[in-house]
PDB file of N, CA and C in Angstrom:
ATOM      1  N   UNK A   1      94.053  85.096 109.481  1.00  0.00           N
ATOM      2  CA  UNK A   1      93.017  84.357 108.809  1.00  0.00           C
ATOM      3  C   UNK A   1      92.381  85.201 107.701  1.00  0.00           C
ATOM      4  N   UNK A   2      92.266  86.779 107.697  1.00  0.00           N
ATOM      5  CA  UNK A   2      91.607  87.577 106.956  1.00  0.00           C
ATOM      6  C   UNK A   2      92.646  87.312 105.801  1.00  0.00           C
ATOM      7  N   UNK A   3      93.876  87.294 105.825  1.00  0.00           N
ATOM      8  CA  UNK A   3      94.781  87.677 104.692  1.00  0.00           C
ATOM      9  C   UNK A   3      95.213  86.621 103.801  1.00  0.00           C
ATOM     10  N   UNK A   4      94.494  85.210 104.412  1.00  0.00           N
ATOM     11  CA  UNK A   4      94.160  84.392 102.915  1.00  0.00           C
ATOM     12  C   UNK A   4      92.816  84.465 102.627  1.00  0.00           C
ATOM     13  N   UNK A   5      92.250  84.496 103.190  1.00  0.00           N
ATOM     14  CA  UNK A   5      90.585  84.716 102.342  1.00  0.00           C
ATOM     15  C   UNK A   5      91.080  85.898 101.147  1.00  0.00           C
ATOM     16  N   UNK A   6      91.855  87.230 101.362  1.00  0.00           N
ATOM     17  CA  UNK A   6      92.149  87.628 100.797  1.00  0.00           C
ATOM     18  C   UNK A   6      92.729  87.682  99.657  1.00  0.00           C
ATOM     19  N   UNK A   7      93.572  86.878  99.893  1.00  0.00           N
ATOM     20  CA  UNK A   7      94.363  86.663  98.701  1.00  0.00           C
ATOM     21  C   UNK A   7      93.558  85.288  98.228  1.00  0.00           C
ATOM     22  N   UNK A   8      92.779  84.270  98.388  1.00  0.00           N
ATOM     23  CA  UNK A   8      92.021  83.262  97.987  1.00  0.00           C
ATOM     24  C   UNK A   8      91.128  84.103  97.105  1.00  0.00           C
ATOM     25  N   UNK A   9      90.223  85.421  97.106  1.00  0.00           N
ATOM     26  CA  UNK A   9      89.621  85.880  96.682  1.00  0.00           C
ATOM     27  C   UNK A   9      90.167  86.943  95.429  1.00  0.00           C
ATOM     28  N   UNK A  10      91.141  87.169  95.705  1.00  0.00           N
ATOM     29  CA  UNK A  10      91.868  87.676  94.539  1.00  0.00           C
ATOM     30  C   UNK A  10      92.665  87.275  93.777  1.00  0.00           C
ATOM     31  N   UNK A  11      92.561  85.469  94.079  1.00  0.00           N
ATOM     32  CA  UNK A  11      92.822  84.947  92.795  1.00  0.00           C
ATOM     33  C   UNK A  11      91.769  84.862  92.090  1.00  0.00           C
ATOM     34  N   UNK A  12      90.697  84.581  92.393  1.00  0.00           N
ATOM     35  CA  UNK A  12      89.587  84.023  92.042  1.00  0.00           C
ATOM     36  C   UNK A  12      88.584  85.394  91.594  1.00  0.00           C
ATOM     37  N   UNK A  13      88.852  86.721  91.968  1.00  0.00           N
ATOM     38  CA  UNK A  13      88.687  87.821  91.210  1.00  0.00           C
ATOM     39  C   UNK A  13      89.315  88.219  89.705  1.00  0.00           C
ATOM     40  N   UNK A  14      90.168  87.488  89.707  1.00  0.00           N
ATOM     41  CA  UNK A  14      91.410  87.554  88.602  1.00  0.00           C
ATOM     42  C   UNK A  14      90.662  86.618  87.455  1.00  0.00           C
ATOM     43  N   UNK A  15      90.121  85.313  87.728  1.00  0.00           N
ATOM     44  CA  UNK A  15      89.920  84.280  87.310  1.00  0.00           C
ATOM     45  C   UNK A  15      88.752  84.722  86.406  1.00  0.00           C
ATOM     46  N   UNK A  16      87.748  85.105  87.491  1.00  0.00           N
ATOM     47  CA  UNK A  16      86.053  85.473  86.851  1.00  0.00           C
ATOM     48  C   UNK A  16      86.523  86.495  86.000  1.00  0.00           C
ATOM     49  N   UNK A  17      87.381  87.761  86.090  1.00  0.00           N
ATOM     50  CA  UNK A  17      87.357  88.561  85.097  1.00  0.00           C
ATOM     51  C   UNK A  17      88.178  88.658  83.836  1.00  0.00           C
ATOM     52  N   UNK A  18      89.098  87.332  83.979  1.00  0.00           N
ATOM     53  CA  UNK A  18      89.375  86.590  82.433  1.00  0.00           C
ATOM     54  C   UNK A  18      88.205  85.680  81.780  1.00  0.00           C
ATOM     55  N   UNK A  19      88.275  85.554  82.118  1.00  0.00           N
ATOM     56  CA  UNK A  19      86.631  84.200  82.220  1.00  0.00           C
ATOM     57  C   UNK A  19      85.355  85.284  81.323  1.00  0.00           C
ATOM     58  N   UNK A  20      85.061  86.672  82.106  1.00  0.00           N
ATOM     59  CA  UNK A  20      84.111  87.185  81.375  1.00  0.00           C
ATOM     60  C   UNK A  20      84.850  88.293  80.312  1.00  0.00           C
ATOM     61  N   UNK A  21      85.948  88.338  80.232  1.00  0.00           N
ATOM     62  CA  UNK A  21      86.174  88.983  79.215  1.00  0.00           C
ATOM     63  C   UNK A  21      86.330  88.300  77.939  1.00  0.00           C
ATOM     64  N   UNK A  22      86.751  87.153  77.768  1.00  0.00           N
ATOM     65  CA  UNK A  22      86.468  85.725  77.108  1.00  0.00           C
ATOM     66  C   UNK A  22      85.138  85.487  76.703  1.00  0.00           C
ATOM     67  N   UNK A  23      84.278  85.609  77.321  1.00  0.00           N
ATOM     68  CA  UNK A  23      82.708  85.366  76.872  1.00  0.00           C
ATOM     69  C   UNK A  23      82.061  87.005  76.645  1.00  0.00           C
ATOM     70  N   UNK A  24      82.709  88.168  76.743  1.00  0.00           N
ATOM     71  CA  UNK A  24      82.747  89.471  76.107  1.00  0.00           C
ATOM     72  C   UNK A  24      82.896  89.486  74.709  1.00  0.00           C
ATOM     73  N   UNK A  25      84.077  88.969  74.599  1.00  0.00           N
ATOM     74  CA  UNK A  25      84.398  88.942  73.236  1.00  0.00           C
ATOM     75  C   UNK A  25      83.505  87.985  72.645  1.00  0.00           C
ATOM     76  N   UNK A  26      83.059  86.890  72.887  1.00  0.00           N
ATOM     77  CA  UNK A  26      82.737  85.590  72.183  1.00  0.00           C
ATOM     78  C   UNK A  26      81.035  86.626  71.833  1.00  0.00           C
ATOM     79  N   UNK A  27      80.659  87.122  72.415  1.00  0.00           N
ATOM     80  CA  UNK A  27      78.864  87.787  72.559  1.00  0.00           C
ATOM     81  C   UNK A  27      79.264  89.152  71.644  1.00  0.00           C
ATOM     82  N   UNK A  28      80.334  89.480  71.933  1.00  0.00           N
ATOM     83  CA  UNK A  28      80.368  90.923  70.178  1.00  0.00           C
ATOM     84  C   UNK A  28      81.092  90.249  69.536  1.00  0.00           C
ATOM     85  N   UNK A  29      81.438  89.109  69.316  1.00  0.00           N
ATOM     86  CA  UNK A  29      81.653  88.692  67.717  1.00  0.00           C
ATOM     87  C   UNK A  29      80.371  87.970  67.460  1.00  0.00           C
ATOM     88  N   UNK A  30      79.242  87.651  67.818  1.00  0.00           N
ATOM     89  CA  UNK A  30      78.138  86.753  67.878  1.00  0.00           C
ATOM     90  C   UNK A  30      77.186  88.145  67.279  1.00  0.00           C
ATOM     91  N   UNK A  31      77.659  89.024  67.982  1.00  0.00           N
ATOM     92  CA  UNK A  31      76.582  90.476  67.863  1.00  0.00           C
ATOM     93  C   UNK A  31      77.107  90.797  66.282  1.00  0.00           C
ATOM     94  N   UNK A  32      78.217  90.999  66.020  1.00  0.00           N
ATOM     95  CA  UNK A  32      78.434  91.672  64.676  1.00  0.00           C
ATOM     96  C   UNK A  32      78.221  90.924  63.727  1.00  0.00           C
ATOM     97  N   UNK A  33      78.262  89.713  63.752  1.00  0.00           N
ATOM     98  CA  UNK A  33      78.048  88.485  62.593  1.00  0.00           C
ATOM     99  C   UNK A  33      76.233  88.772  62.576  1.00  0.00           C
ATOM    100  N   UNK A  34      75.624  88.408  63.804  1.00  0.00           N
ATOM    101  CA  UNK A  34      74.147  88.839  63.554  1.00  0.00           C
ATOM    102  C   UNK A  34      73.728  90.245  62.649  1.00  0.00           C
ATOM    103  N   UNK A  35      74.165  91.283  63.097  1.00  0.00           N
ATOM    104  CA  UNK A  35      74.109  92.500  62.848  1.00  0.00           C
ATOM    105  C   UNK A  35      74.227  92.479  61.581  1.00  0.00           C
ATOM    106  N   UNK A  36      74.985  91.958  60.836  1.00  0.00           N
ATOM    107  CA  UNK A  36      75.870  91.756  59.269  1.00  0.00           C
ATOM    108  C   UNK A  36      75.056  91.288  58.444  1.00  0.00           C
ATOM    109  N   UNK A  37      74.444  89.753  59.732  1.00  0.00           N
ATOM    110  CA  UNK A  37      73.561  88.833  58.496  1.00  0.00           C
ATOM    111  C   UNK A  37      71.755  89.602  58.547  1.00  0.00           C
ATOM    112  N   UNK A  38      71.602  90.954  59.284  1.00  0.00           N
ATOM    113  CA  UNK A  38      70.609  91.410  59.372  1.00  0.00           C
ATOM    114  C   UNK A  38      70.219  91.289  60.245  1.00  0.00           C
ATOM    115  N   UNK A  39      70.308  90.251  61.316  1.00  0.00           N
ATOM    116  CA  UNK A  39      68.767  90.420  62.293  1.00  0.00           C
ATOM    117  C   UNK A  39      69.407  91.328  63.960  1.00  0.00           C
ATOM    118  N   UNK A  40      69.097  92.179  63.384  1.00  0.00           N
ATOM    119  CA  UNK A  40      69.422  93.561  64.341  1.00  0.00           C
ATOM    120  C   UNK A  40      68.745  93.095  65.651  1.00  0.00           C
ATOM    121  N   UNK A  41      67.622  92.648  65.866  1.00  0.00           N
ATOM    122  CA  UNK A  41      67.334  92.624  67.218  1.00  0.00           C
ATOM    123  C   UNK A  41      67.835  91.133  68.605  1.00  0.00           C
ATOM    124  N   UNK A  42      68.468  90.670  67.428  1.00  0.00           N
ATOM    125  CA  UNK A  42      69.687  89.619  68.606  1.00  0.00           C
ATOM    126  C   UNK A  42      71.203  90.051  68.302  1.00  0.00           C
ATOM    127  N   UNK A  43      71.315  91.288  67.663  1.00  0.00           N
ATOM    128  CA  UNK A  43      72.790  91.694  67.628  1.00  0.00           C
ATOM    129  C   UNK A  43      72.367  92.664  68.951  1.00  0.00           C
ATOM    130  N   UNK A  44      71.172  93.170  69.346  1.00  0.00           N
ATOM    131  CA  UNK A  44      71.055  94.023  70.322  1.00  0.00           C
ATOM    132  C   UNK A  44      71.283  93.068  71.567  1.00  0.00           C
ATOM    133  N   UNK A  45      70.774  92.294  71.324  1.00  0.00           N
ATOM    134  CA  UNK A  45      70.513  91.145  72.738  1.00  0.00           C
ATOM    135  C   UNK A  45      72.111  90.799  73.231  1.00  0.00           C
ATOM    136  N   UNK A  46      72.700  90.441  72.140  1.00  0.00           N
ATOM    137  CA  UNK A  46      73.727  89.811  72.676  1.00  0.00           C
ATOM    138  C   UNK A  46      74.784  90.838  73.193  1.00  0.00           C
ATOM    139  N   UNK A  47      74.652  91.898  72.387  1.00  0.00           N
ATOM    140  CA  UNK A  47      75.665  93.515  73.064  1.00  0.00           C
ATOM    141  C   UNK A  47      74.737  93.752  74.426  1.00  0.00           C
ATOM    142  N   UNK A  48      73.718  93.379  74.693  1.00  0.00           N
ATOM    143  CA  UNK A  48      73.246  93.864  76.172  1.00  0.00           C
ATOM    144  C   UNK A  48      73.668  92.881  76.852  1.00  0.00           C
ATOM    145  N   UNK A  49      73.598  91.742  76.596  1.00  0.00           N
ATOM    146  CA  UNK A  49      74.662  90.499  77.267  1.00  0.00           C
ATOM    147  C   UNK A  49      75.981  90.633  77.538  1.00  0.00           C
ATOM    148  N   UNK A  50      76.672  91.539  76.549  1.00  0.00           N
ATOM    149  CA  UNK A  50      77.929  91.835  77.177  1.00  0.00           C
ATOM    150  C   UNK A  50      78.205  92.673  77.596  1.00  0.00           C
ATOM    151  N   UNK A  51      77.184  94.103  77.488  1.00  0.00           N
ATOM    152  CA  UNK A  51      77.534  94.872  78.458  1.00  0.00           C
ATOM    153  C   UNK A  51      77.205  94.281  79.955  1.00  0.00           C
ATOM    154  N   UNK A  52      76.519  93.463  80.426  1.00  0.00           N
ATOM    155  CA  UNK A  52      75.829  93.292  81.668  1.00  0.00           C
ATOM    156  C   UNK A  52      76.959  92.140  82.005  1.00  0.00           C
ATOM    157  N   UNK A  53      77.549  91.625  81.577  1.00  0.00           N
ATOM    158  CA  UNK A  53      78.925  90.874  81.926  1.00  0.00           C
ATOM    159  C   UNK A  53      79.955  91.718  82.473  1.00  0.00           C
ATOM    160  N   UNK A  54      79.870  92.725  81.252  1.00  0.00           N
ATOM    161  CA  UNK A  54      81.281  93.480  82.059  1.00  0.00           C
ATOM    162  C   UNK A  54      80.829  94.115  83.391  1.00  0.00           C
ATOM    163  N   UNK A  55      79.363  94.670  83.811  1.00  0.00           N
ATOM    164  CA  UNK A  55      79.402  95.370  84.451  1.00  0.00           C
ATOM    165  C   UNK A  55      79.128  94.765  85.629  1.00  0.00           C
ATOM    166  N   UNK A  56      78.776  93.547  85.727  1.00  0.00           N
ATOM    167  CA  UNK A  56      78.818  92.336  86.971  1.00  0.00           C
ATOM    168  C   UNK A  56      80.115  92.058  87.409  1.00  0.00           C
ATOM    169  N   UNK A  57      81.104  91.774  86.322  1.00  0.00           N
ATOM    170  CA  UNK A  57      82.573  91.563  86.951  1.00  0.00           C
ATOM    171  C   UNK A  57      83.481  92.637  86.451  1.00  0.00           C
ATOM    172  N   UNK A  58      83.121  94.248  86.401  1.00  0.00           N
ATOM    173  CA  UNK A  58      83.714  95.012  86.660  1.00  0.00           C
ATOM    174  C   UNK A  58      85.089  95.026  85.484  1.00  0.00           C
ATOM    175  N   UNK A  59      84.522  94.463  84.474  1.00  0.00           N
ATOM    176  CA  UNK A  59      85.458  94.296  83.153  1.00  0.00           C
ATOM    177  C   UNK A  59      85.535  95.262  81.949  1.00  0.00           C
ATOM    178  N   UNK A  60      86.610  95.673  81.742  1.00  0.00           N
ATOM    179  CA  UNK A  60      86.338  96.834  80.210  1.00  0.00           C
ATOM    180  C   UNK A  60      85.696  96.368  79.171  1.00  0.00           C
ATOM    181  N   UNK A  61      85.353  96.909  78.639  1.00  0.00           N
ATOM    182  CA  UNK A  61      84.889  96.191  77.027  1.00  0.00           C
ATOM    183  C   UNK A  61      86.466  96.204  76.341  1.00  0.00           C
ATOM    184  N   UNK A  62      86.729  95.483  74.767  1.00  0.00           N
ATOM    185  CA  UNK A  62      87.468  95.217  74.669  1.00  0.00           C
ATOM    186  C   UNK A  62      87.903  96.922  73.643  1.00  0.00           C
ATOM    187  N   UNK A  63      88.728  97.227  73.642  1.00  0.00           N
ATOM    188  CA  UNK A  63      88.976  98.639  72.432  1.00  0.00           C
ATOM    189  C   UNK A  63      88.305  98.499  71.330  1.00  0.00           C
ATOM    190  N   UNK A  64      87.380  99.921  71.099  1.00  0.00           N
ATOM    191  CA  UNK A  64      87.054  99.604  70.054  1.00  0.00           C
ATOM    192  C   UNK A  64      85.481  99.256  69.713  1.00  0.00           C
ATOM    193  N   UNK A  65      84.953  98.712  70.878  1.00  0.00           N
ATOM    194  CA  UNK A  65      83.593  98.218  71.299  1.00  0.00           C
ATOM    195  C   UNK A  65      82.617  99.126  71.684  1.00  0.00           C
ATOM    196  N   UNK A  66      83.660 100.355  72.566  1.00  0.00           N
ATOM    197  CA  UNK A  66      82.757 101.147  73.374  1.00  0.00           C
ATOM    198  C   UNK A  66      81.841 102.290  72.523  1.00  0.00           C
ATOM    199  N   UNK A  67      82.524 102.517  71.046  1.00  0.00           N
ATOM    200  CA  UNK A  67      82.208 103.031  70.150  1.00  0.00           C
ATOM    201  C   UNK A  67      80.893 102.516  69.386  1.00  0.00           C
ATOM    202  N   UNK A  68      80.575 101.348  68.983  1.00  0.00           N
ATOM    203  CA  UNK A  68      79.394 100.724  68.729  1.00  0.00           C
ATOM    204  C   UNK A  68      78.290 100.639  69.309  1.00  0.00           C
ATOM    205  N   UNK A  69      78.143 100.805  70.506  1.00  0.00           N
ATOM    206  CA  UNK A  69      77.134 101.349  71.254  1.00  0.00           C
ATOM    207  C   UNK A  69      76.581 102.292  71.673  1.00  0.00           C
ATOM    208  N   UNK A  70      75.156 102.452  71.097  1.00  0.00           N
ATOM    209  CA  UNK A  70      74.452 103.596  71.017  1.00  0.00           C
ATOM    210  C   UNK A  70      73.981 103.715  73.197  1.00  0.00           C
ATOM    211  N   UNK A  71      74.363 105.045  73.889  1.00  0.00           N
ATOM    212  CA  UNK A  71      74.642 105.568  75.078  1.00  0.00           C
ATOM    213  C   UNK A  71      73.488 105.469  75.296  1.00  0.00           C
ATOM    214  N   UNK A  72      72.338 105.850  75.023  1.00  0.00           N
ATOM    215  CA  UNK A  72      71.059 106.157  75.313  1.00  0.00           C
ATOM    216  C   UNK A  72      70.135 104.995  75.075  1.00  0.00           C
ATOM    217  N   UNK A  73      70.005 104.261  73.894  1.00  0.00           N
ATOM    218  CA  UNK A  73      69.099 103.540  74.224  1.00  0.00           C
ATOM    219  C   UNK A  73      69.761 102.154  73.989  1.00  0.00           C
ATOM    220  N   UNK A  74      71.061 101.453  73.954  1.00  0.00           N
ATOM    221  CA  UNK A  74      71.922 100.752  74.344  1.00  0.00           C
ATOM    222  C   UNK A  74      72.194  99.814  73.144  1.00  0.00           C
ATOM    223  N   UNK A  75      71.612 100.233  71.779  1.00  0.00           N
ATOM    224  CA  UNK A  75      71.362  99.497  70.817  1.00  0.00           C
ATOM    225  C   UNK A  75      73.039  99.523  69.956  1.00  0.00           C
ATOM    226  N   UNK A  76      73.128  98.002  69.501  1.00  0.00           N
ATOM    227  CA  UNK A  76      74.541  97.809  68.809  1.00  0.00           C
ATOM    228  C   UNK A  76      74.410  98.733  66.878  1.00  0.00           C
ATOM    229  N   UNK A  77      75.200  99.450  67.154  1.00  0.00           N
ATOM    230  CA  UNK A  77      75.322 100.005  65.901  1.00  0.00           C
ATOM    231  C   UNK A  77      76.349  99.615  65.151  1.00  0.00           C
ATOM    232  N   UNK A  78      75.203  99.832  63.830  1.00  0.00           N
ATOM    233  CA  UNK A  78      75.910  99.291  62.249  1.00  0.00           C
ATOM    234  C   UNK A  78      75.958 100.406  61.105  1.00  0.00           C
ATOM    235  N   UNK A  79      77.023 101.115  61.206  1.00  0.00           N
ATOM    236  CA  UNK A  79      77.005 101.788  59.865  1.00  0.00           C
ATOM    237  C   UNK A  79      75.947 101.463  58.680  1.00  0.00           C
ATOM    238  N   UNK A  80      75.093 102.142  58.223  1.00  0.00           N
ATOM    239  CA  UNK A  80      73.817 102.590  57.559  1.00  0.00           C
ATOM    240  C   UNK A  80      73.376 101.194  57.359  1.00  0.00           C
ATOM    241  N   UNK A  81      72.693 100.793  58.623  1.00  0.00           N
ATOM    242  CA  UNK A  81      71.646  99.801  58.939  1.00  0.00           C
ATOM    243  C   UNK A  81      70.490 100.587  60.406  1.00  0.00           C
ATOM    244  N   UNK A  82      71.812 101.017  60.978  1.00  0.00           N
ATOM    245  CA  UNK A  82      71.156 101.780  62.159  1.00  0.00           C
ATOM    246  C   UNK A  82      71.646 102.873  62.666  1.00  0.00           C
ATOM    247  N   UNK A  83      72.913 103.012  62.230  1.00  0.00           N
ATOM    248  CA  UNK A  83      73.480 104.732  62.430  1.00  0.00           C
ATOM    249  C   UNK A  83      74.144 105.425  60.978  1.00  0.00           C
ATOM    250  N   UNK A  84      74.401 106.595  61.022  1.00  0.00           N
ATOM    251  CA  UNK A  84      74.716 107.512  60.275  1.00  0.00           C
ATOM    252  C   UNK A  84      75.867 108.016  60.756  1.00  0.00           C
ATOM    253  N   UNK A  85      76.771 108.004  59.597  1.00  0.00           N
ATOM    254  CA  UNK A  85      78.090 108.508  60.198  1.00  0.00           C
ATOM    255  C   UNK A  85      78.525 109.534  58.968  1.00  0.00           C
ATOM    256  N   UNK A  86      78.867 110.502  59.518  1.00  0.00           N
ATOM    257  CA  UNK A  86      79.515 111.979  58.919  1.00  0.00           C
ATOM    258  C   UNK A  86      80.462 112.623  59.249  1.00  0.00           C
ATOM    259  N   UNK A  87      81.615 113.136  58.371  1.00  0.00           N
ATOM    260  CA  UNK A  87      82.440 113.841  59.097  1.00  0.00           C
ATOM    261  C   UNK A  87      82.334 115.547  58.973  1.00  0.00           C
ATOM    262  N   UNK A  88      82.164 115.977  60.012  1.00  0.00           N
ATOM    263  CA  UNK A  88      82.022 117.288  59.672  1.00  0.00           C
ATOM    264  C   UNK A  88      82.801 118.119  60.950  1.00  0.00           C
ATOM    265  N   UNK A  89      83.317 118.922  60.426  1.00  0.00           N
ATOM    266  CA  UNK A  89      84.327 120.480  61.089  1.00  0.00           C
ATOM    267  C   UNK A  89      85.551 119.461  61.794  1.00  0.00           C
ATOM    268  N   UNK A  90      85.832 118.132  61.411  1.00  0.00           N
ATOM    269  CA  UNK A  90      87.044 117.789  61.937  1.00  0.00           C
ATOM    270  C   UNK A  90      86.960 116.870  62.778  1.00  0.00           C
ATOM    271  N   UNK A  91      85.470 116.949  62.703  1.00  0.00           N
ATOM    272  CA  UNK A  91      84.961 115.540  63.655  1.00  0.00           C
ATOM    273  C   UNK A  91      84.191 114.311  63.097  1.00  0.00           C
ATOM    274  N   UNK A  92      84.042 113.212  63.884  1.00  0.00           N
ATOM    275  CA  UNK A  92      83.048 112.283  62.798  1.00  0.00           C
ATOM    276  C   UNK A  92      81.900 112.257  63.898  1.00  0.00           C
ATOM    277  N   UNK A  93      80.875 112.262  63.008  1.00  0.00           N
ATOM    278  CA  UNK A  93      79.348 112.101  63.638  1.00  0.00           C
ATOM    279  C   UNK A  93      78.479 110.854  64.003  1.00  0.00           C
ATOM    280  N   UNK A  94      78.738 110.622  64.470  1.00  0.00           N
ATOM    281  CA  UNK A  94      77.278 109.560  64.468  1.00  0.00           C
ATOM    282  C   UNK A  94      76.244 109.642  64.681  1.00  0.00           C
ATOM    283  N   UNK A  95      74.688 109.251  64.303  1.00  0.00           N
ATOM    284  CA  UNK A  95      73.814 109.139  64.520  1.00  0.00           C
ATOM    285  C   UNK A  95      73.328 107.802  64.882  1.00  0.00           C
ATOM    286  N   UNK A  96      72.281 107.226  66.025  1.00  0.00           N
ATOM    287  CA  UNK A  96      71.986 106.465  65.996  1.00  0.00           C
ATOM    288  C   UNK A  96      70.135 106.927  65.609  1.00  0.00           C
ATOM    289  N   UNK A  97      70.422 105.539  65.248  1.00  0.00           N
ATOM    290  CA  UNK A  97      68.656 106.318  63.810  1.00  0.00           C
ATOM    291  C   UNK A  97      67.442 105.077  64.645  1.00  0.00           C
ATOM    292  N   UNK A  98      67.413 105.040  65.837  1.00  0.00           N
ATOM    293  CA  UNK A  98      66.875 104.052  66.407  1.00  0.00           C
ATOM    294  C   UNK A  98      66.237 105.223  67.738  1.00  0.00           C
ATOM    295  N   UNK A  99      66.651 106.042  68.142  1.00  0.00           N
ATOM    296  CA  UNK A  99      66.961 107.103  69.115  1.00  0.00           C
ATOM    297  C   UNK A  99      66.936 108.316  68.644  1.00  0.00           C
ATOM    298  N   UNK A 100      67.702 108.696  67.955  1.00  0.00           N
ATOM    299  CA  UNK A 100      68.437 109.755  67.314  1.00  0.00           C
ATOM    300  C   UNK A 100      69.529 110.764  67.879  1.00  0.00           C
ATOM    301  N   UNK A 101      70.261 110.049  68.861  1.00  0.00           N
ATOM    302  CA  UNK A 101      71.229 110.898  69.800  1.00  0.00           C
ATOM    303  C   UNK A 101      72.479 110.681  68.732  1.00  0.00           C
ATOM    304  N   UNK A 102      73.374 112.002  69.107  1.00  0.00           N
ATOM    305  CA  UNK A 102      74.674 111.968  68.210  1.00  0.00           C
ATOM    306  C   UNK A 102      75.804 111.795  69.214  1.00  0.00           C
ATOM    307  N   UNK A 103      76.938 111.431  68.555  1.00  0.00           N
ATOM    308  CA  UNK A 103      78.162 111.012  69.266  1.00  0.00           C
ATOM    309  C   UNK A 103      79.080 111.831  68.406  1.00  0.00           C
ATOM    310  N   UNK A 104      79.670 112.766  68.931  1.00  0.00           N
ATOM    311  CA  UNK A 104      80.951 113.257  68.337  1.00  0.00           C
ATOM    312  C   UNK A 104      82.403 112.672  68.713  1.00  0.00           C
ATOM    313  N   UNK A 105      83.492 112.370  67.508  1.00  0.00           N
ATOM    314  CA  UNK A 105      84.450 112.246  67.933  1.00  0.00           C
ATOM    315  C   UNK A 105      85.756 112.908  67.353  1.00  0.00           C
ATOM    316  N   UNK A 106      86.269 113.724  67.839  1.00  0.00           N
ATOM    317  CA  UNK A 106      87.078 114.232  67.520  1.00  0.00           C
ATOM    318  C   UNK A 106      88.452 113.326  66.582  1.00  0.00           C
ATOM    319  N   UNK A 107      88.717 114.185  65.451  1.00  0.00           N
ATOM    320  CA  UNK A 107      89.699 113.395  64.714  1.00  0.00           C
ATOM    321  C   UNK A 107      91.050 114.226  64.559  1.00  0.00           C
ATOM    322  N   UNK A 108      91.867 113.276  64.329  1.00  0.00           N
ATOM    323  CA  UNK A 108      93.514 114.035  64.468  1.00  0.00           C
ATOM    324  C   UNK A 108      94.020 115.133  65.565  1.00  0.00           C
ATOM    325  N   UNK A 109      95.130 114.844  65.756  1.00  0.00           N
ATOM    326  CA  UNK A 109      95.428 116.558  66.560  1.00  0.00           C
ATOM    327  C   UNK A 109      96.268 117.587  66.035  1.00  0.00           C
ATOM    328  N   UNK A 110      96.436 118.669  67.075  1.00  0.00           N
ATOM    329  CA  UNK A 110      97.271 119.927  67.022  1.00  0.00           C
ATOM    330  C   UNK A 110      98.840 119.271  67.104  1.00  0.00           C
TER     331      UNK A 110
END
């Protein structure tokens, strides 16, 4: 009896976390169009909406995403609207100018 509940539940684990990765994406393309047309504080809303999706059903963000978000105070960043980006000694910098924490990322390899 345990080993269809089981497998009943892991279809249906499968299901919710297509389902919210689908409405992941739909809330950062909603965030960057806001962000674009200016109003920074529902491009924040809706990136805290999708982080709190993924982290209810245990979903990645999509590539690419995890980079736009400022770590510390959770705010969606926009190249010189709200962060600062520099490359320096081989790396690129970010600043988020809301906070002011930096993100290094290493570029090219050995």
């Amino acid at each position: 009896m345990s080993r269809k509940k089981a497998r009943r539940f892991g279809k249906k684990k499968a299901n919710r976390q297509r389902i919210a990765k689908e409405r992941i994406a739909i809330l950062l393309a909603h965030a960057e169009t806001q962000a674009l047309a200016g109003d920074l504080e529902l491009a924040d809303r809706y990136a805290f909406l999708a982080r709190k999706i993924g982290m209810r059903y245990q979903s990645k963000m999509p590539r690419g995403f995890n980079i736009k978000f400022c770590k510390k105070c959770m705010s969606y960043l926009v190249p010189s609207r709200n962060s600062r980006i520099r490359m320096t000694g081989g790396r690129l910098t970010r600043q988020c100018l809301k906070c002011g924490s930096y993100y290094r990322i290493p570029l090219g390899g050995k």
